[in-house]
PDB file of N, CA and C in Angstrom:
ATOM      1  N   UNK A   1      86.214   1.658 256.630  1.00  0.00           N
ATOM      2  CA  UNK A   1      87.638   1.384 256.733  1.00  0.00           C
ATOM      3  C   UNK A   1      88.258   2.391 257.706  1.00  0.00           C
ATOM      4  N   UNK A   2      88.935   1.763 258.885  1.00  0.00           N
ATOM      5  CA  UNK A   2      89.678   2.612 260.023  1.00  0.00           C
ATOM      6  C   UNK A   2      90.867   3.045 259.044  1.00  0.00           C
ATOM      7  N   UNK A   3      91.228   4.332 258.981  1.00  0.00           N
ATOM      8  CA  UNK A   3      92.313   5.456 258.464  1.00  0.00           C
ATOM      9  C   UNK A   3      93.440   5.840 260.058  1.00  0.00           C
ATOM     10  N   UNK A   4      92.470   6.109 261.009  1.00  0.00           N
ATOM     11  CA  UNK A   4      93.115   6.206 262.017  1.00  0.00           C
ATOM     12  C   UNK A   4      94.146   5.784 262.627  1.00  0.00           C
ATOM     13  N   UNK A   5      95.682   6.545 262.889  1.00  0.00           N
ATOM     14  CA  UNK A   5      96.283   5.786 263.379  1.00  0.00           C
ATOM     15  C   UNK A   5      96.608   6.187 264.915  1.00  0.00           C
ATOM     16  N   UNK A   6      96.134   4.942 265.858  1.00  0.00           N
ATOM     17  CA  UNK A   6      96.526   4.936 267.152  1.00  0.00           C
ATOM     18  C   UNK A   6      97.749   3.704 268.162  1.00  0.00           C
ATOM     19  N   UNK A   7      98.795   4.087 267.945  1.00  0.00           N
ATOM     20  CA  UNK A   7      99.506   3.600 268.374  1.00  0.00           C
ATOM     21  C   UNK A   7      99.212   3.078 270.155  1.00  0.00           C
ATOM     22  N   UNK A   8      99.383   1.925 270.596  1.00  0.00           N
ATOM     23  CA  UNK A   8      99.278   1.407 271.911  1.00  0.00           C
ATOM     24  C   UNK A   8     100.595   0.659 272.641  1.00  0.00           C
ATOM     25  N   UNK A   9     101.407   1.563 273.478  1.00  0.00           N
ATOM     26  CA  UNK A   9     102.553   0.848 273.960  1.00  0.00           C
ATOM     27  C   UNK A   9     102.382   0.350 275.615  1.00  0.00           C
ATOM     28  N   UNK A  10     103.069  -1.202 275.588  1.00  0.00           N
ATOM     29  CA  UNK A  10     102.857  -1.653 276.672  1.00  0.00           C
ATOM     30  C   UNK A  10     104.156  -2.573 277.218  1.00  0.00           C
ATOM     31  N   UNK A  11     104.004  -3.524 277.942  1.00  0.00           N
ATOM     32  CA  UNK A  11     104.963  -4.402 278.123  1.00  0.00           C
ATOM     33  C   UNK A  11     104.390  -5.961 278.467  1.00  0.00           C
ATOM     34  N   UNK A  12     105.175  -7.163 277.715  1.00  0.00           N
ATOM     35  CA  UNK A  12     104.657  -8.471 278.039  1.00  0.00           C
ATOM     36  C   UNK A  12     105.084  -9.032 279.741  1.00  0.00           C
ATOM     37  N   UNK A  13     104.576 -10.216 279.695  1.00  0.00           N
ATOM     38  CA  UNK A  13     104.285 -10.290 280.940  1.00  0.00           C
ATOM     39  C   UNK A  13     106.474 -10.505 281.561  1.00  0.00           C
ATOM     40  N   UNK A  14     106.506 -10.874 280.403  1.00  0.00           N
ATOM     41  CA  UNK A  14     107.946 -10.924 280.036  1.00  0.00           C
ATOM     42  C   UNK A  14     109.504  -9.783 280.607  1.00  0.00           C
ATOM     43  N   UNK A  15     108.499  -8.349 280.536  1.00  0.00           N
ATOM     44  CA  UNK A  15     109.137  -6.968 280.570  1.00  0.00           C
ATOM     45  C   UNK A  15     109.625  -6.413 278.722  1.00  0.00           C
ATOM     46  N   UNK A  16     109.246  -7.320 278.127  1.00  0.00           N
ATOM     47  CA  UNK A  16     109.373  -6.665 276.526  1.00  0.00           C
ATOM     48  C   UNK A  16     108.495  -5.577 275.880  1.00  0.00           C
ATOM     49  N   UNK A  17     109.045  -4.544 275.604  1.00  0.00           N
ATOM     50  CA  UNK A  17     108.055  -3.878 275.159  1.00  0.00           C
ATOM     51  C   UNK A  17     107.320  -4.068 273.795  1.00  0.00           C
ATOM     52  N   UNK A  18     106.309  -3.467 273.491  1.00  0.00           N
ATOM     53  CA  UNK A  18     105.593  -3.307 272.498  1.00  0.00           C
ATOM     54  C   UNK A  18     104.780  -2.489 272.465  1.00  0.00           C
ATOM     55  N   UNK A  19     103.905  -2.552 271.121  1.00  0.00           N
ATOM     56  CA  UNK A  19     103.508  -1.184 270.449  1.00  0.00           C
ATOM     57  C   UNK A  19     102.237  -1.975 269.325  1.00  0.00           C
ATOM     58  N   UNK A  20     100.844  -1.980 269.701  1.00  0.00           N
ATOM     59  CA  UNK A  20      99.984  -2.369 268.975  1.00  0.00           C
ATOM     60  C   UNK A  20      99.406  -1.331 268.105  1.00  0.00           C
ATOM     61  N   UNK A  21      98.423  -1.874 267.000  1.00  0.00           N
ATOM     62  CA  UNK A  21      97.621  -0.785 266.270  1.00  0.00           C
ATOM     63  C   UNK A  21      96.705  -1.923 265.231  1.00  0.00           C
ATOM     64  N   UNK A  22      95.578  -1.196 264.443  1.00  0.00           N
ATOM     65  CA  UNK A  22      94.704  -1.411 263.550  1.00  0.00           C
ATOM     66  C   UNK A  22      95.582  -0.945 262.358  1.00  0.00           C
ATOM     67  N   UNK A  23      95.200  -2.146 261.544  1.00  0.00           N
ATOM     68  CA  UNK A  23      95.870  -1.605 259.921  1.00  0.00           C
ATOM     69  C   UNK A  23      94.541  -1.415 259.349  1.00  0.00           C
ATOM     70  N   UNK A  24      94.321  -0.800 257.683  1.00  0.00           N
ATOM     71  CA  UNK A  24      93.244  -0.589 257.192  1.00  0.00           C
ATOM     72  C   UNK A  24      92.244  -1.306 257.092  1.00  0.00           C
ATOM     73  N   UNK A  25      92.230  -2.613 257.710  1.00  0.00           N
ATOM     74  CA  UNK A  25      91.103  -3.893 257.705  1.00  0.00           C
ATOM     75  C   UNK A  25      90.707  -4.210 258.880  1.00  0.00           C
ATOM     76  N   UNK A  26      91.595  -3.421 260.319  1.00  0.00           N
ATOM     77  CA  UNK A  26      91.077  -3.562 261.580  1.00  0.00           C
ATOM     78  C   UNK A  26      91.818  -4.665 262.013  1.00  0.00           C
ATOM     79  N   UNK A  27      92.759  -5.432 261.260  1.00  0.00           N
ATOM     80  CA  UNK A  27      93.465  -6.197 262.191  1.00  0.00           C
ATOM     81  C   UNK A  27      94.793  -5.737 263.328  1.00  0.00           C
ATOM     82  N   UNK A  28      94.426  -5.977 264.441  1.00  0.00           N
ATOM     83  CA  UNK A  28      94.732  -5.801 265.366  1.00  0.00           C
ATOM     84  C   UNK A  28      96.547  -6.112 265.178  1.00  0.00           C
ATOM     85  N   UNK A  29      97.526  -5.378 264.659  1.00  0.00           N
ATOM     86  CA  UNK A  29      98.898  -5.736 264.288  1.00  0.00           C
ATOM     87  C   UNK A  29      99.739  -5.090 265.210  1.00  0.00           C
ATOM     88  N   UNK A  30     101.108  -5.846 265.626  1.00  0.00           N
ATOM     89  CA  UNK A  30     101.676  -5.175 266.706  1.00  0.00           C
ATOM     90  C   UNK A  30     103.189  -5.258 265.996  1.00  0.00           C
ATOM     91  N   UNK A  31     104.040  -4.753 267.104  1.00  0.00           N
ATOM     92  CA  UNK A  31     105.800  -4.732 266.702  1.00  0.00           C
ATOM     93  C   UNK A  31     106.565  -4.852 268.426  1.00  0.00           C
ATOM     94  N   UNK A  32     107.028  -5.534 268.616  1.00  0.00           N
ATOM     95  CA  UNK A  32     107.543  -6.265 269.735  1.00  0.00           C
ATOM     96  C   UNK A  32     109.246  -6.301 269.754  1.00  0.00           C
ATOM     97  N   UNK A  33     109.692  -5.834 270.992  1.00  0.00           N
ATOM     98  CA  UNK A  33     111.254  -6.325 271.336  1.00  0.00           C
ATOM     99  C   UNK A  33     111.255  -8.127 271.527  1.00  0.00           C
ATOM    100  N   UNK A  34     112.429  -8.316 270.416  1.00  0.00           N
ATOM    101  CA  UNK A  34     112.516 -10.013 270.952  1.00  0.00           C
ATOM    102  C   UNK A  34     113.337  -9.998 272.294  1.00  0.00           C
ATOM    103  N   UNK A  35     113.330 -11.257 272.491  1.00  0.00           N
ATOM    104  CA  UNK A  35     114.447 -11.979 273.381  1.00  0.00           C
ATOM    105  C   UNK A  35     115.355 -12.736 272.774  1.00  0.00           C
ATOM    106  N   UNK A  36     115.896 -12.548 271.738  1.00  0.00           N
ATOM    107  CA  UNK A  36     116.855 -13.301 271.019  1.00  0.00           C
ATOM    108  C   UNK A  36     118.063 -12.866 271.578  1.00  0.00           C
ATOM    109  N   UNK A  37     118.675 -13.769 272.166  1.00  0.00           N
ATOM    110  CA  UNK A  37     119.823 -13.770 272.806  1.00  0.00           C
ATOM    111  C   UNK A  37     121.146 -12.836 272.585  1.00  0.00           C
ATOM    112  N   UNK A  38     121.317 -13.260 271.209  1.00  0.00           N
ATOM    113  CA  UNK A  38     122.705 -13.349 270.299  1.00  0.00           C
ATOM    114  C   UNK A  38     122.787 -12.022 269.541  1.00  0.00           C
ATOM    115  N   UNK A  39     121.410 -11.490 269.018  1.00  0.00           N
ATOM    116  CA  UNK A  39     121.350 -10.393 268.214  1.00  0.00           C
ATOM    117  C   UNK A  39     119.654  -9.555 268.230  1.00  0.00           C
ATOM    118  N   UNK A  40     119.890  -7.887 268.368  1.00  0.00           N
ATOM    119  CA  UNK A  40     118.731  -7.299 268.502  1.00  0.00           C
ATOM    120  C   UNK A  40     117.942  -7.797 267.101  1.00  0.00           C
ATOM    121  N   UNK A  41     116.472  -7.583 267.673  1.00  0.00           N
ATOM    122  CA  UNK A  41     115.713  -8.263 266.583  1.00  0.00           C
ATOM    123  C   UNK A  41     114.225  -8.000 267.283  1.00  0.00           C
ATOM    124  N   UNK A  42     113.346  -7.755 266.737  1.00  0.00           N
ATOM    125  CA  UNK A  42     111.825  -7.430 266.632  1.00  0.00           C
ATOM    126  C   UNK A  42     110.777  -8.202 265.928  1.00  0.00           C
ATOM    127  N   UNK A  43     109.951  -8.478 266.833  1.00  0.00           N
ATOM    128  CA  UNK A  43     108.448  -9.239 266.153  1.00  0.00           C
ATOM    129  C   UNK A  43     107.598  -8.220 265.641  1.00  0.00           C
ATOM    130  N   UNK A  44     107.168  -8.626 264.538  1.00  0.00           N
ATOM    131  CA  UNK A  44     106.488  -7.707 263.423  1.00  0.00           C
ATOM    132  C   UNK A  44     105.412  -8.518 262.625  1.00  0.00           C
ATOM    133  N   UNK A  45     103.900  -8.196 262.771  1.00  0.00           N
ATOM    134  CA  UNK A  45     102.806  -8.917 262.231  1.00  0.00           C
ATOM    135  C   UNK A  45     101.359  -8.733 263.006  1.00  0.00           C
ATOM    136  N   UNK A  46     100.631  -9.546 262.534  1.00  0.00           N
ATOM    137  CA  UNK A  46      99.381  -9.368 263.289  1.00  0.00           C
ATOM    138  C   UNK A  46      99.159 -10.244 264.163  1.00  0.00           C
ATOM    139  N   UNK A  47      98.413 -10.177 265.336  1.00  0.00           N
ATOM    140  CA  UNK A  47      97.816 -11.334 266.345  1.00  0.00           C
ATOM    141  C   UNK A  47      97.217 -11.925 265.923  1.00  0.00           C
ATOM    142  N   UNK A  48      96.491 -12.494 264.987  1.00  0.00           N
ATOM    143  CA  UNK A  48      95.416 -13.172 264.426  1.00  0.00           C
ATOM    144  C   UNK A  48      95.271 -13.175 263.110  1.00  0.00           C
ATOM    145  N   UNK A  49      95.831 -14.720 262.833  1.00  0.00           N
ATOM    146  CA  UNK A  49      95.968 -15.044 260.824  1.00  0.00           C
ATOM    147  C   UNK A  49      94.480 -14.611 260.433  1.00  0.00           C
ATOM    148  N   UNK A  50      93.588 -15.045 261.022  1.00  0.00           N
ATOM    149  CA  UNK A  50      91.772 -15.129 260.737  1.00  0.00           C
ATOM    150  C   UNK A  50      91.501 -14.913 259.252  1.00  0.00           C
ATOM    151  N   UNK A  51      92.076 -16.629 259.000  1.00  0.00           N
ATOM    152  CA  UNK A  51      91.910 -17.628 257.914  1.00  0.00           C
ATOM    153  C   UNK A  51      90.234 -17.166 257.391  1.00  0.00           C
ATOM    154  N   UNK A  52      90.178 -16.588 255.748  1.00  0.00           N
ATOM    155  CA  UNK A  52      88.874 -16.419 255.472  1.00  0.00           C
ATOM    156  C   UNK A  52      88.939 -17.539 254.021  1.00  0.00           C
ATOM    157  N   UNK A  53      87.448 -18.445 253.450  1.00  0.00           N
ATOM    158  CA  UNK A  53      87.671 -18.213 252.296  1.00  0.00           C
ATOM    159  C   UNK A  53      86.310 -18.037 251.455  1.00  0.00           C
ATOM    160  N   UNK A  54      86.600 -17.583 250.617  1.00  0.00           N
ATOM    161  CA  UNK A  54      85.119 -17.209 249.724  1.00  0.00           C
ATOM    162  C   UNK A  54      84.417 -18.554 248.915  1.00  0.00           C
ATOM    163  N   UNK A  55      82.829 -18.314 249.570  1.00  0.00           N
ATOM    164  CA  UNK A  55      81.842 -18.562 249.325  1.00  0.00           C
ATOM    165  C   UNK A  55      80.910 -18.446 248.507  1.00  0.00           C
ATOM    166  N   UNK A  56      80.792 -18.921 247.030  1.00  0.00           N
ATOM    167  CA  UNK A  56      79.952 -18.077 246.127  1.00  0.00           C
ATOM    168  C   UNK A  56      78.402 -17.824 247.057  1.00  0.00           C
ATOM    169  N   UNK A  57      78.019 -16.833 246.820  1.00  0.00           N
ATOM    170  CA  UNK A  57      77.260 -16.188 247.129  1.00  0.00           C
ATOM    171  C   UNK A  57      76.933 -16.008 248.626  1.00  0.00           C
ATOM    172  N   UNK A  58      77.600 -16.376 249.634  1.00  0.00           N
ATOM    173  CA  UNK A  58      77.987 -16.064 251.198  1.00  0.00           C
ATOM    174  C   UNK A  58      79.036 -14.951 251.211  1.00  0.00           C
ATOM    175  N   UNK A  59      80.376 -14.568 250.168  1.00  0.00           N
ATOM    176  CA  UNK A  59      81.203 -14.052 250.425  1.00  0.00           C
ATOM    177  C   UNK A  59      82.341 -14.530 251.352  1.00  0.00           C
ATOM    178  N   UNK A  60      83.237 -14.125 252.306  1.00  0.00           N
ATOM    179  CA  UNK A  60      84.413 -14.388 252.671  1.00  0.00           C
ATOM    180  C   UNK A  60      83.336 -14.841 253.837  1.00  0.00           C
ATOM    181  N   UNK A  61      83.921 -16.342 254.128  1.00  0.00           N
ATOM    182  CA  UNK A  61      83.972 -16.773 255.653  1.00  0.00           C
ATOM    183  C   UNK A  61      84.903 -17.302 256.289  1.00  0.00           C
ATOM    184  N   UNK A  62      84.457 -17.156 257.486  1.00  0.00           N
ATOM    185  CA  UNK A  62      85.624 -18.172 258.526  1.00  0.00           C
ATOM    186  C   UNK A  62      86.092 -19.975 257.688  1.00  0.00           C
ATOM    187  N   UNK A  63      87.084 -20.279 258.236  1.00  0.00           N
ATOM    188  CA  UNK A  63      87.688 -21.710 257.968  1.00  0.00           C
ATOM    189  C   UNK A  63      88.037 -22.193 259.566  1.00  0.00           C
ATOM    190  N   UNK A  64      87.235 -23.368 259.555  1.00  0.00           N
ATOM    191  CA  UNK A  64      87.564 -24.071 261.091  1.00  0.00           C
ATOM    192  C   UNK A  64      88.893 -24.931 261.074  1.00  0.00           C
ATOM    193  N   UNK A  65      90.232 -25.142 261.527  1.00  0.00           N
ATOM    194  CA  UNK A  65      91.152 -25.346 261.615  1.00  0.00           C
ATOM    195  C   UNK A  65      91.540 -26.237 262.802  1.00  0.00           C
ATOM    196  N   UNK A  66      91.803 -27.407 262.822  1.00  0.00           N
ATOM    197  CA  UNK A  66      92.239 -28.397 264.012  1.00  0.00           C
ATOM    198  C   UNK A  66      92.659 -27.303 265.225  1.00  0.00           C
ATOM    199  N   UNK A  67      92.257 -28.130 266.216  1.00  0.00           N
ATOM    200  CA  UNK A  67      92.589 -26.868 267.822  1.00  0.00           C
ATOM    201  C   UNK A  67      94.122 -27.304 267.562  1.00  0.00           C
ATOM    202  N   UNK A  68      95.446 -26.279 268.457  1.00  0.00           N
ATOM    203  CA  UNK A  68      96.365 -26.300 267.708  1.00  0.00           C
ATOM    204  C   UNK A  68      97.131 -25.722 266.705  1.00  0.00           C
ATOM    205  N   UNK A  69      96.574 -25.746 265.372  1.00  0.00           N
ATOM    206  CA  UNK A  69      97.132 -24.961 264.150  1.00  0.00           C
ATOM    207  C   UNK A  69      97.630 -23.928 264.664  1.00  0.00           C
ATOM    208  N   UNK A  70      98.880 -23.806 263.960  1.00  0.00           N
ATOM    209  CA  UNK A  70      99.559 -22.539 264.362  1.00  0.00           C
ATOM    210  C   UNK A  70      99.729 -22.274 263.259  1.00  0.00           C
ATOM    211  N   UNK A  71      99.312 -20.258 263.165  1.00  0.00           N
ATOM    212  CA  UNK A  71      99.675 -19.709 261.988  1.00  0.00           C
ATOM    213  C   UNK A  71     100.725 -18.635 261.989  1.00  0.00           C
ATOM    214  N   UNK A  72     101.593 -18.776 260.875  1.00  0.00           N
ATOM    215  CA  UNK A  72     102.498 -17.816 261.024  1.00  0.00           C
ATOM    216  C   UNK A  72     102.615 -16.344 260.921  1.00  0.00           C
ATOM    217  N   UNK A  73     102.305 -16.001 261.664  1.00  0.00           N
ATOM    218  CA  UNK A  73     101.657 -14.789 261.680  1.00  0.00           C
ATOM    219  C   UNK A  73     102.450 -13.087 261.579  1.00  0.00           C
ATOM    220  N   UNK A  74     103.958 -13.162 261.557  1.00  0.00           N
ATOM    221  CA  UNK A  74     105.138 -12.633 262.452  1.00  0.00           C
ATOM    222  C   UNK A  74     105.726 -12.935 261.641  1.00  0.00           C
ATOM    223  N   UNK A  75     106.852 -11.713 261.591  1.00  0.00           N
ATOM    224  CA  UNK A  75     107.929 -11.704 260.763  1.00  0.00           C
ATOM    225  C   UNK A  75     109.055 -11.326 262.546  1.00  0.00           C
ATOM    226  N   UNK A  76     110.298 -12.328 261.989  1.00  0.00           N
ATOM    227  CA  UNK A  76     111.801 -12.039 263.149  1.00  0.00           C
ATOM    228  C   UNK A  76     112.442 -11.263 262.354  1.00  0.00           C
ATOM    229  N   UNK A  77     112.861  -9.903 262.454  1.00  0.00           N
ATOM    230  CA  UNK A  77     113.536  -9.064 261.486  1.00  0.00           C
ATOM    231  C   UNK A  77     114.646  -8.209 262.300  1.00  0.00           C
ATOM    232  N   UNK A  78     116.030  -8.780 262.260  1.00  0.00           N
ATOM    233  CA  UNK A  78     117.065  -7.697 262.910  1.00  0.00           C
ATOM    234  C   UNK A  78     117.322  -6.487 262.332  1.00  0.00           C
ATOM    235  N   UNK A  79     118.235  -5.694 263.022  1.00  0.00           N
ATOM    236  CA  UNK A  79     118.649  -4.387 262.551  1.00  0.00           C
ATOM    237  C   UNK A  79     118.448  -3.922 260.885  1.00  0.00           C
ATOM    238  N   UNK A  80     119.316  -5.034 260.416  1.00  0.00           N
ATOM    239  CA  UNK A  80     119.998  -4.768 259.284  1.00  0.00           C
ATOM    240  C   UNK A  80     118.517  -4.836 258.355  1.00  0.00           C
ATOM    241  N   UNK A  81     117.774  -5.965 258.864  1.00  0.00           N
ATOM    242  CA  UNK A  81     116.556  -6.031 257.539  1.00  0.00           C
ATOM    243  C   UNK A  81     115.267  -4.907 257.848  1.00  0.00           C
ATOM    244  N   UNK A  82     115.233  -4.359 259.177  1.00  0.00           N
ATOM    245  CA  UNK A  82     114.796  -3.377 259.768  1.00  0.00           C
ATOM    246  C   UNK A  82     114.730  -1.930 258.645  1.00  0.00           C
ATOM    247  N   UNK A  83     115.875  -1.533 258.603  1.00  0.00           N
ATOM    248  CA  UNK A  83     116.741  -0.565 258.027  1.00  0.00           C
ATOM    249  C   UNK A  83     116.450  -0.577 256.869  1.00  0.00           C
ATOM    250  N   UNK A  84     116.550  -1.983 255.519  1.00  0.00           N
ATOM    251  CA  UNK A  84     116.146  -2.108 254.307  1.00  0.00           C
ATOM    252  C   UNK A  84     114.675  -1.984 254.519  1.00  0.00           C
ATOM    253  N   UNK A  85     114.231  -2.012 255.094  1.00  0.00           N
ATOM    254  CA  UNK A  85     112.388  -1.923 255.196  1.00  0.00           C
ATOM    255  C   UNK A  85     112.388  -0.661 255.639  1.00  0.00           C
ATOM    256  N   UNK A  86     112.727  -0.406 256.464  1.00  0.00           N
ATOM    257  CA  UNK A  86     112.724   1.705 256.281  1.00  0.00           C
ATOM    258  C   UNK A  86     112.543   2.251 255.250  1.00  0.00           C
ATOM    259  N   UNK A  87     113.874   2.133 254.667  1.00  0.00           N
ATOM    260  CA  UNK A  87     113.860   2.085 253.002  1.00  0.00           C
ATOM    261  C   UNK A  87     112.898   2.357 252.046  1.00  0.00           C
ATOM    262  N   UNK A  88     112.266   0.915 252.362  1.00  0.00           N
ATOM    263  CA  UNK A  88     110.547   0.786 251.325  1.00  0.00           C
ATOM    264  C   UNK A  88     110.268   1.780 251.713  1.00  0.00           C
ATOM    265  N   UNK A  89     109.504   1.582 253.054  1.00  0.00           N
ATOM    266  CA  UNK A  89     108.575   2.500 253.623  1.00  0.00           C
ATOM    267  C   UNK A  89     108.824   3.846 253.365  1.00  0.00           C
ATOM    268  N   UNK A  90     110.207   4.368 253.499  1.00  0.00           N
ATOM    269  CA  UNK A  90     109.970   6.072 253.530  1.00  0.00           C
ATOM    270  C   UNK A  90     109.851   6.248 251.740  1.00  0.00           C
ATOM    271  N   UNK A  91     110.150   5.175 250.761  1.00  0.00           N
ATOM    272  CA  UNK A  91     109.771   5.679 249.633  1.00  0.00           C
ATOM    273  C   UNK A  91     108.153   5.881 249.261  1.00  0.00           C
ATOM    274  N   UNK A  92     107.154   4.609 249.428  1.00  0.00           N
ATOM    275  CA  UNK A  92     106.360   5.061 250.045  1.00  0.00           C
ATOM    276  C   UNK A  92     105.395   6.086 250.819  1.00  0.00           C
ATOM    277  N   UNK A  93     106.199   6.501 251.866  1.00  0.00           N
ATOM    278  CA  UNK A  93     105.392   7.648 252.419  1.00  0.00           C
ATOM    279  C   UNK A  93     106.019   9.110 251.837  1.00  0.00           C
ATOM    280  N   UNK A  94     106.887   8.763 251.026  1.00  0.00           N
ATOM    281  CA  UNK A  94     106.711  10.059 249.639  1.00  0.00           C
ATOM    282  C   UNK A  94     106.134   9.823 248.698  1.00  0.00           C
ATOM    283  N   UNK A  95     106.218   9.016 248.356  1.00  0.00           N
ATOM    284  CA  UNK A  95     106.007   9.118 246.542  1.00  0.00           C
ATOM    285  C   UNK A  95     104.508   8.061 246.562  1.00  0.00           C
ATOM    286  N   UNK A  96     104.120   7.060 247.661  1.00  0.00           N
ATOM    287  CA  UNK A  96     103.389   6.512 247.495  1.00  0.00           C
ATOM    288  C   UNK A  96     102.618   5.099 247.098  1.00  0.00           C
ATOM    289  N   UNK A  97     104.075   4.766 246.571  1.00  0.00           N
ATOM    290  CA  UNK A  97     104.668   3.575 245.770  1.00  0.00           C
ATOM    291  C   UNK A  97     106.013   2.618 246.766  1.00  0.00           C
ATOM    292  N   UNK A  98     106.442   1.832 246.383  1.00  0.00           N
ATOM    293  CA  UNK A  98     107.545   1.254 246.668  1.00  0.00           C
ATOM    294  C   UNK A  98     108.632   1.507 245.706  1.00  0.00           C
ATOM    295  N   UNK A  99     108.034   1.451 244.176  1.00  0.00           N
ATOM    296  CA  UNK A  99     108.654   1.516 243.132  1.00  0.00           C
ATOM    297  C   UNK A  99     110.093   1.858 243.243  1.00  0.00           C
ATOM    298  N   UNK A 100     111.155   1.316 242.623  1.00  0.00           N
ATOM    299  CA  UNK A 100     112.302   1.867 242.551  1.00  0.00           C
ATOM    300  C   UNK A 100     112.285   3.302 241.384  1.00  0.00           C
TER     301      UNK A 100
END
């Protein structure tokens, strides 16, 4: 299990920035400036749903999915829900928990 954290900042072909990394399972998860017109707001999630399901006695495998399928992969989160998720998180990175 990768512990490591290495942050990767870049820009889409777009000029948006972003900021990739590995979460504890190695999926490749990023956080992105939108282009939402009307109000600031950020893409938040992983690049790749990579649909598994378990197999008695194979364990977790792949699932083949019509070419197409789109998975939702991304959370659209403005300021305000940004801020309440801070929140979690810095309780969290004290105490360890979310717990109220």
């Amino acid at each position: 299990m990768n512990t490591e954290v290495n942050l990767t900042y870049d820009k889409t072909d777009r000029g948006f920035s972003f900021c990739e990394f590995y979460d504890l399972y190695e999926n490749l998860c990023y956080i992105q400036d939108s282009s939402l017109a009307f109000e600031n707001a950020i893409w938040l999630g992983v690049r790749d749903a990579n649909p598994l399901i378990r197999v008695p006695g194979e364990g977790w495998q792949p699932v083949d999915f019509p070419e197409g399928t789109l998975f939702k992969t991304q959370m659209h989160i403005n300021q305000d829900q940004a801020k309440a998720l801070v929140e979690v998180l810095q309780r969290f990175i004290e105490s360890g928990s979310i717990e109220l």
